[in-house]
C-alpha atoms as a PDB file:
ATOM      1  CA  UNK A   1       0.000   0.000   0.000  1.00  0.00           C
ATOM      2  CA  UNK A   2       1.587   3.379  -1.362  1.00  0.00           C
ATOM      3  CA  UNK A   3       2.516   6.190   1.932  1.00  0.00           C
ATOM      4  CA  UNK A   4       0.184   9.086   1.749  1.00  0.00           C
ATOM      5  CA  UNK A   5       1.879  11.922   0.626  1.00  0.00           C
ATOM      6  CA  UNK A   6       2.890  13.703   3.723  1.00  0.00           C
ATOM      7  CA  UNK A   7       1.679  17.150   4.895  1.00  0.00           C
ATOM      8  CA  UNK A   8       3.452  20.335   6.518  1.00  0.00           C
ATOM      9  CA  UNK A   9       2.388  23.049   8.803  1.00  0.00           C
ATOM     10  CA  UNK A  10       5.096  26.099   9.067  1.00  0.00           C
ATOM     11  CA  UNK A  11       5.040  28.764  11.611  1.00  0.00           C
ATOM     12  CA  UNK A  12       6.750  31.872  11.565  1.00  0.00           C
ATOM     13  CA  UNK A  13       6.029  35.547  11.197  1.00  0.00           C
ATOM     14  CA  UNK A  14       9.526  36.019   8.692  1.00  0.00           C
ATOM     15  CA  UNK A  15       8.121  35.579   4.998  1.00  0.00           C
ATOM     16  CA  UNK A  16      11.660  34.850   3.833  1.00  0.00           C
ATOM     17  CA  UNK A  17      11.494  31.846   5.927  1.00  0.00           C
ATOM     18  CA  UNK A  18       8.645  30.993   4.463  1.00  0.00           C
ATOM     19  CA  UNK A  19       9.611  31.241   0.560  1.00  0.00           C
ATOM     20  CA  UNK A  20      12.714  29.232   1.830  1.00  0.00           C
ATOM     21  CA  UNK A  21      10.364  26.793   2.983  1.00  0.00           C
ATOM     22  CA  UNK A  22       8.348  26.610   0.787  1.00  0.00           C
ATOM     23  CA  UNK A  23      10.406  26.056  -2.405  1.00  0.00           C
ATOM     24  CA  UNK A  24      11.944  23.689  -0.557  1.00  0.00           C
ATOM     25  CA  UNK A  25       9.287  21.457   0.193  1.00  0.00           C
ATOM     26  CA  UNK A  26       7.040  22.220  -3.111  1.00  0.00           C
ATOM     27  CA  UNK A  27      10.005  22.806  -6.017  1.00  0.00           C
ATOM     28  CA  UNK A  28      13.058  20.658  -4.079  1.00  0.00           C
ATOM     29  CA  UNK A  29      11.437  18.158  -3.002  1.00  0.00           C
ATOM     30  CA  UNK A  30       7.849  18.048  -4.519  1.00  0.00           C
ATOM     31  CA  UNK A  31       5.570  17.970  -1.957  1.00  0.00           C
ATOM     32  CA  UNK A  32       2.122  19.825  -2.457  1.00  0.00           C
ATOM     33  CA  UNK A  33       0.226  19.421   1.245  1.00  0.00           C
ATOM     34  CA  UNK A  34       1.810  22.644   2.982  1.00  0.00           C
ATOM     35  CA  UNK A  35       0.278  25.340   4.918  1.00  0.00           C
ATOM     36  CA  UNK A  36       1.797  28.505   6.282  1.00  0.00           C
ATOM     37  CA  UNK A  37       0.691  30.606   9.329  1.00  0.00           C
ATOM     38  CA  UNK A  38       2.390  33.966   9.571  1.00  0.00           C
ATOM     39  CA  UNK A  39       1.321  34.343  12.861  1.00  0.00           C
ATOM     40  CA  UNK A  40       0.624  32.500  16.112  1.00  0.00           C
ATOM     41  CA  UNK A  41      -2.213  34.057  16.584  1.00  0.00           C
ATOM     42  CA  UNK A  42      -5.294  31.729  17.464  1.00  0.00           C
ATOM     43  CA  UNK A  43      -3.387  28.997  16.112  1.00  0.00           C
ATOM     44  CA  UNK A  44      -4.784  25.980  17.369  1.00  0.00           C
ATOM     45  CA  UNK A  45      -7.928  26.955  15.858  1.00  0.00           C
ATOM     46  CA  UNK A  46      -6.529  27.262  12.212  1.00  0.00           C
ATOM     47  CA  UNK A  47      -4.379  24.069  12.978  1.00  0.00           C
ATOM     48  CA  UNK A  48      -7.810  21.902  13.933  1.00  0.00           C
ATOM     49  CA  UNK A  49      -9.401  23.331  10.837  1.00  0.00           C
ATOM     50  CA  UNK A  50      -6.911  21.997   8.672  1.00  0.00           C
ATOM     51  CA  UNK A  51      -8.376  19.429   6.316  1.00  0.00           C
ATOM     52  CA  UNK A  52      -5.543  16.645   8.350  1.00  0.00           C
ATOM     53  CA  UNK A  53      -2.996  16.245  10.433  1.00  0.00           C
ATOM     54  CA  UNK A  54       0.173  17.560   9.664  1.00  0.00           C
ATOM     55  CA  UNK A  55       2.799  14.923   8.985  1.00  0.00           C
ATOM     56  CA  UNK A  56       5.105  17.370  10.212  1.00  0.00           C
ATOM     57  CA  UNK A  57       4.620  20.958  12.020  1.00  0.00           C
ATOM     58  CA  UNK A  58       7.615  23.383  11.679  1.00  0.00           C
ATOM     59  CA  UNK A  59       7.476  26.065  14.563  1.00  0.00           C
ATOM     60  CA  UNK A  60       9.863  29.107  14.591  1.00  0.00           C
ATOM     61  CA  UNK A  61      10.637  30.333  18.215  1.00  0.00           C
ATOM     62  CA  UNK A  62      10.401  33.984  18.031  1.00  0.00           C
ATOM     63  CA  UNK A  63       6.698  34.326  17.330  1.00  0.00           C
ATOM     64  CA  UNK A  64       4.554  36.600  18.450  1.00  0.00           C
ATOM     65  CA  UNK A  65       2.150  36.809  20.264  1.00  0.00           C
ATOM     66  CA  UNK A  66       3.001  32.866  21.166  1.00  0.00           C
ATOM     67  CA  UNK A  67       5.867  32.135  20.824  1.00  0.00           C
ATOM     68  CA  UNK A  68       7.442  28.732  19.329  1.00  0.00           C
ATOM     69  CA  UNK A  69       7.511  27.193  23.114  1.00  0.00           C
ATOM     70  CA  UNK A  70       4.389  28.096  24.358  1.00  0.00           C
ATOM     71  CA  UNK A  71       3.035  26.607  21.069  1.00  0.00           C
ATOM     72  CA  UNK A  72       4.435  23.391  21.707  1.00  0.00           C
ATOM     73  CA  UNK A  73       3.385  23.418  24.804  1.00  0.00           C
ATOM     74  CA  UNK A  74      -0.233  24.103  23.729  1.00  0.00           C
ATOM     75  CA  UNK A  75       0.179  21.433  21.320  1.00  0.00           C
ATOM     76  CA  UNK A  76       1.573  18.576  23.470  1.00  0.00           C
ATOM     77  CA  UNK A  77      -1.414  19.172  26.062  1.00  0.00           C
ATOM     78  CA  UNK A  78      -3.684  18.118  23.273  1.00  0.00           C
ATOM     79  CA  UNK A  79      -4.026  14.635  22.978  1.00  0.00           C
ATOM     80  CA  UNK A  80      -4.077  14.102  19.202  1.00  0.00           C
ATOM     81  CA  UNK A  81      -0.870  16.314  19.162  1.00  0.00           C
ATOM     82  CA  UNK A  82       1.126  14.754  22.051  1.00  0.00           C
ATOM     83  CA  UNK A  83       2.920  12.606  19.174  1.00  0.00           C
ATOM     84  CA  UNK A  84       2.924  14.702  16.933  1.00  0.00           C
ATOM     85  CA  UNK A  85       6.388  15.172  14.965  1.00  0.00           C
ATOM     86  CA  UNK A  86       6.791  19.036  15.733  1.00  0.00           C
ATOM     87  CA  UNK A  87      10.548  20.615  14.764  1.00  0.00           C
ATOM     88  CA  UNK A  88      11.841  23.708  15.408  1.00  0.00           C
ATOM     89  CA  UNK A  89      13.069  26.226  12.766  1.00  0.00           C
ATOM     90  CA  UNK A  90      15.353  29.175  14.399  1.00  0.00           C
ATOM     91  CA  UNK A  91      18.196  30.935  14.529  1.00  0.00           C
ATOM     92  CA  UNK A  92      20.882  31.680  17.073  1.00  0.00           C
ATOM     93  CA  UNK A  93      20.909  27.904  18.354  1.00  0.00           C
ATOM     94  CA  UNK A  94      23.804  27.012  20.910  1.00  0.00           C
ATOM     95  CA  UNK A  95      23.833  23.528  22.776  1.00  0.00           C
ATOM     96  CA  UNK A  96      22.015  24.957  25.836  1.00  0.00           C
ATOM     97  CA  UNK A  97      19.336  25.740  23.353  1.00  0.00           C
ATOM     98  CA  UNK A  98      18.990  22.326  22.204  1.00  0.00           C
ATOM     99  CA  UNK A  99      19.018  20.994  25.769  1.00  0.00           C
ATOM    100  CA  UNK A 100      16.191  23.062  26.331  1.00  0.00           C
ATOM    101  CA  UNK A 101      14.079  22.418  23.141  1.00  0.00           C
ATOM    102  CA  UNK A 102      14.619  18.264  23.672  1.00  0.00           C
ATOM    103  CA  UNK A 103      13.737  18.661  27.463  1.00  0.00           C
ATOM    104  CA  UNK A 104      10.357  21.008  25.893  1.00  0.00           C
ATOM    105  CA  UNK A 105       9.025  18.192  24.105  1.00  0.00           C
ATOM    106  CA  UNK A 106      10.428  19.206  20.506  1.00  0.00           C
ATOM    107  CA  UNK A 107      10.880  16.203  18.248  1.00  0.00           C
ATOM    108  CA  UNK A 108      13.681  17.791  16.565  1.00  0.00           C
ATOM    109  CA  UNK A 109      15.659  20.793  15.321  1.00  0.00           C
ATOM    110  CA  UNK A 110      16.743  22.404  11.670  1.00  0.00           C
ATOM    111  CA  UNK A 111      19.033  25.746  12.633  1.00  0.00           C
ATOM    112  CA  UNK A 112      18.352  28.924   9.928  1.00  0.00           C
ATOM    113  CA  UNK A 113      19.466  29.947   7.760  1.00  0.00           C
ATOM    114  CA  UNK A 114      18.009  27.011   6.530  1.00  0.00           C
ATOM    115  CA  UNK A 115      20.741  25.397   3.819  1.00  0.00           C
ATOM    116  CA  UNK A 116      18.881  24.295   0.628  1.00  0.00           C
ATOM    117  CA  UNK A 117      21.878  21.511   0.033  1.00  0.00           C
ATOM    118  CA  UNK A 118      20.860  20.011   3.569  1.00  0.00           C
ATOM    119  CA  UNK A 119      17.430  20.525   4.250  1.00  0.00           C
ATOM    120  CA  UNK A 120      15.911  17.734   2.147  1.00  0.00           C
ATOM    121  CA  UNK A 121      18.361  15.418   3.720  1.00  0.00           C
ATOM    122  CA  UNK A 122      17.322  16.543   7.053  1.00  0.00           C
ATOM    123  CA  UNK A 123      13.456  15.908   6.413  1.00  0.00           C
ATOM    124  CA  UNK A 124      13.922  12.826   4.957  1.00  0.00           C
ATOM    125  CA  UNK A 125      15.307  11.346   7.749  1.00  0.00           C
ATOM    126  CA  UNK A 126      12.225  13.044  10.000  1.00  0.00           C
ATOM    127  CA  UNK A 127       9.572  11.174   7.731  1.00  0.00           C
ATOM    128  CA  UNK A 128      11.268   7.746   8.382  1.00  0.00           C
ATOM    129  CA  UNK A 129      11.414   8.551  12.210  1.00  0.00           C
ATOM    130  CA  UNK A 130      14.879   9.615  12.746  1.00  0.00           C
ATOM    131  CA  UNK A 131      15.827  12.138  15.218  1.00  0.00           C
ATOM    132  CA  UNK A 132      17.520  15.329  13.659  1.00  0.00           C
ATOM    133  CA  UNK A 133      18.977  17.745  15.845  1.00  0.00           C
ATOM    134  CA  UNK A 134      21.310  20.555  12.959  1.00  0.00           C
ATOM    135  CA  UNK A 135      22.935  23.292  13.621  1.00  0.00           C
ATOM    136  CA  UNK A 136      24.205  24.992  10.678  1.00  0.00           C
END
């Protein structure tokens, strides 16, 4: 039986983030199912009126007006999301950081600026389970 094609959910209030993103996953790598929220705002209602689940949420950190650790927080309290493969996206990442995000509940990390060469390395190894924790 063939894999659904697997769907994306991306976070962040920086639109050049997003293009990155985004021609990543659509042009790169040819993925179609991908959604965008440029703001945290009332999130968790746009995420439960999403047509699925995401396969894979992308959260930046510096969000406002939640930012990408209360959203995960938010997210792991709900039951259908507890599991849920949920990676941060941000910059400025030192190994503290990454102590912190793990101990948070986030499945993994992909440091920005997000290098095209890399990146659909690094999600390929997400969809089959792996645990990717890069800091450019």
């Amino acid at each position: 039986m063939p894999v659904a094609e697997p769907s994306f959910l991306y976070i962040d209030d920086d639109p050049i983030s997003r293009d990155v993103v985004k021609i990543l996953l659509e042009r790169v790598m040819g993925f179609s199912k991908i959604t965008f929220f440029e703001t945290s705002h009332n999130f968790m209602d746009k995420i439960r009126a999403l047509p699925e689940l995401p396969t894979v949420i992308f959260l930046a950190l510096q969000v406002r007006p939640h930012d990408g650790y209360e959203m995960l927080g938010t997210l792991r309290d709900d039951p259908i999301y507890q599991d849920a493969i949920i990676i941060a996206l941000t910059a400025n990442v030192m190994a503290t950081d990454v102590e912190k995000m793990k101990s948070s509940g986030f499945s993994g990390l992909i440091s920005k600026p997000i290098i095209h060469r890399i990146f659909p390395e690094l999600l390929n190894k997400i969809l089959l389970g792996q645990s990717v924790w890069y800091i450019s």
